[in-house]
C-alpha atoms as a PDB file:
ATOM      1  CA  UNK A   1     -73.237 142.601  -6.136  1.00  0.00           C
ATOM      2  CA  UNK A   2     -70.263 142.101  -3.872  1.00  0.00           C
ATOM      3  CA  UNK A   3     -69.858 143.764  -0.687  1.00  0.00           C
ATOM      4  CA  UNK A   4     -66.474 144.043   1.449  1.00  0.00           C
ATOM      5  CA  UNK A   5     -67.047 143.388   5.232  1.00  0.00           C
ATOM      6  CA  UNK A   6     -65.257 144.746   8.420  1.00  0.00           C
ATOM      7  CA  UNK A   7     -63.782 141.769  10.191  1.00  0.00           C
ATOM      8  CA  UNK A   8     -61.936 141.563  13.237  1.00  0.00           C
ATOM      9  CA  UNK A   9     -58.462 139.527  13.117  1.00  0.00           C
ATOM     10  CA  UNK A  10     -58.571 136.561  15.548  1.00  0.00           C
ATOM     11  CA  UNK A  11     -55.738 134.242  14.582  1.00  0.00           C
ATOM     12  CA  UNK A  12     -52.847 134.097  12.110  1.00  0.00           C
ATOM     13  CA  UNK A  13     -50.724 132.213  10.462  1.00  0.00           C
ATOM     14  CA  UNK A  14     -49.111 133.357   7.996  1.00  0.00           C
ATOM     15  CA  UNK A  15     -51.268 134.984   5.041  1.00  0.00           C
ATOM     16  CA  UNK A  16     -53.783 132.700   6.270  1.00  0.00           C
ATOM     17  CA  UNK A  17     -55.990 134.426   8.994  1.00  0.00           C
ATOM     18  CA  UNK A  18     -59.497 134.280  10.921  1.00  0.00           C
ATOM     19  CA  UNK A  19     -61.533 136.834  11.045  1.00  0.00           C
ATOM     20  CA  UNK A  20     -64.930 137.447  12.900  1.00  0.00           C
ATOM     21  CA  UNK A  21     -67.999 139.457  12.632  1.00  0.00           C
ATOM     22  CA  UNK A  22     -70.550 138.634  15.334  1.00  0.00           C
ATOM     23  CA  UNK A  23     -69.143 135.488  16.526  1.00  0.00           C
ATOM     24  CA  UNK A  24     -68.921 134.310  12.698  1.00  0.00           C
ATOM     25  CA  UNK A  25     -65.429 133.320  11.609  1.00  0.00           C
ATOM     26  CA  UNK A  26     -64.489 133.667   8.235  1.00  0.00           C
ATOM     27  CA  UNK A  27     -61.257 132.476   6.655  1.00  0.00           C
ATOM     28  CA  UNK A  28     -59.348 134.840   5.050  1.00  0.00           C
ATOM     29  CA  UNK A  29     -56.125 135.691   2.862  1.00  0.00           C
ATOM     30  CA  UNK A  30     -53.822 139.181   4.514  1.00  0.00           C
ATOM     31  CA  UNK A  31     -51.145 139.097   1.126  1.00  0.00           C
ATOM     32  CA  UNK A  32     -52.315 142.990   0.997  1.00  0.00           C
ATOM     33  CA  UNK A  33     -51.945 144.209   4.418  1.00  0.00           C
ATOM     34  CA  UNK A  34     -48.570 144.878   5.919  1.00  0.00           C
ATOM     35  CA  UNK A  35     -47.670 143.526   9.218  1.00  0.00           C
ATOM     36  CA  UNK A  36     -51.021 142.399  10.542  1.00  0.00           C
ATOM     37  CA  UNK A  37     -51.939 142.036  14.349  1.00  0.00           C
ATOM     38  CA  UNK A  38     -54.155 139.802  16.752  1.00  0.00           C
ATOM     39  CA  UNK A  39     -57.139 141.863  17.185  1.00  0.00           C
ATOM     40  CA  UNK A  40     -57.467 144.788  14.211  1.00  0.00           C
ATOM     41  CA  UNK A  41     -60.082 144.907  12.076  1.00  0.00           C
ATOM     42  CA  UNK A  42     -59.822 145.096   8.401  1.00  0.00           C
ATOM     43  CA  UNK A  43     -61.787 145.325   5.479  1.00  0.00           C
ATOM     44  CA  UNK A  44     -62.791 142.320   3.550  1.00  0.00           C
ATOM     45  CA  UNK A  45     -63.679 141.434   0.017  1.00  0.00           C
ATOM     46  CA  UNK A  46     -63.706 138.320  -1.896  1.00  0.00           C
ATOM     47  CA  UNK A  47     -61.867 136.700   0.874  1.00  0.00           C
ATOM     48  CA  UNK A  48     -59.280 139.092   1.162  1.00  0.00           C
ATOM     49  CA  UNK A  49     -58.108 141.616   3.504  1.00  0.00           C
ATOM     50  CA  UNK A  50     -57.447 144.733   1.188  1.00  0.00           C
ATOM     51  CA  UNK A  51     -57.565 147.577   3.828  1.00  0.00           C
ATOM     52  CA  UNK A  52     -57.204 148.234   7.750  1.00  0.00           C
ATOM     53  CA  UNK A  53     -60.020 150.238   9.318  1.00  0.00           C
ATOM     54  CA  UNK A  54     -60.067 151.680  12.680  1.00  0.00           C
ATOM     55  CA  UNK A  55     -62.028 149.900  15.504  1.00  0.00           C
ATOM     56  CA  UNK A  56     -64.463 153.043  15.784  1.00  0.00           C
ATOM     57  CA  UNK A  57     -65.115 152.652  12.203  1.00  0.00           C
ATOM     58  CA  UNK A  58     -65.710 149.228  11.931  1.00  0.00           C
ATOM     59  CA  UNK A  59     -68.234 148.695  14.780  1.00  0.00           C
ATOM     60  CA  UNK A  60     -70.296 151.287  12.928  1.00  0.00           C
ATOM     61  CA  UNK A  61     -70.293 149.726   9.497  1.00  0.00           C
ATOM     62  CA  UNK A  62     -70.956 146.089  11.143  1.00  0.00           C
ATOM     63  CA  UNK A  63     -74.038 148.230  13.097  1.00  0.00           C
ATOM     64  CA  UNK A  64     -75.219 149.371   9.859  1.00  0.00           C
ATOM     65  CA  UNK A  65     -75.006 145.891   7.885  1.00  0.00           C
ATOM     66  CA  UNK A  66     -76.493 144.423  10.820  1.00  0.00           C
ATOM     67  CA  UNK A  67     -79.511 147.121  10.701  1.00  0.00           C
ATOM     68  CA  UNK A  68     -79.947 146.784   6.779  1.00  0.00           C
ATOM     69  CA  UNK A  69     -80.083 142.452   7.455  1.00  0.00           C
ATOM     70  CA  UNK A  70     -82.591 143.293  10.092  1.00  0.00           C
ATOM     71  CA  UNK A  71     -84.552 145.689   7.702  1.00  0.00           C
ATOM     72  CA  UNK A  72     -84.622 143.338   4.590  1.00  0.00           C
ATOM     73  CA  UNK A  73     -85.708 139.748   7.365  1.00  0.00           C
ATOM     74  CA  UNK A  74     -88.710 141.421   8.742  1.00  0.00           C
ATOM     75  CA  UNK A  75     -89.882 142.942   4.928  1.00  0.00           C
ATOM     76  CA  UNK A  76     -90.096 138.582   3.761  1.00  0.00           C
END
């Protein structure tokens, strides 16, 4: 199953970018999303940026990911 992931933009270069989610950077591709900024978040799949998503949003799909990891550690 794949999953696409809020991340928060932290550097760019070009269509090259870094994104985070809880202090994890991920590098990812932006060839989908028009004039990207420092700082927006944007949805992730398969390495690439193929929406942006308000910050409001985002913090509470990254709150619900992070509850359903939580969820699935303490059930092993």
């Amino acid at each position: 199953m794949c999953v696409a992931i809020p991340l928060k933009i932290e550097e760019i270069n070009g269509n090259d970018a870094v994104g985070t989610r809880d202090g994890v950077r991920r590098e990812i591709r932006l060839d989908f999303i028009r004039d990207p900024k420092l700082g927006e978040y944007v949805i992730v799949h398969a390495g690439f940026a193929i929406e942006r998503i308000d910050e409001t949003s985002a913090l509470e799909a990254i709150a619900l990911a992070n509850e359903i990891e939580n969820i699935s550690l303490t059930e092993e």
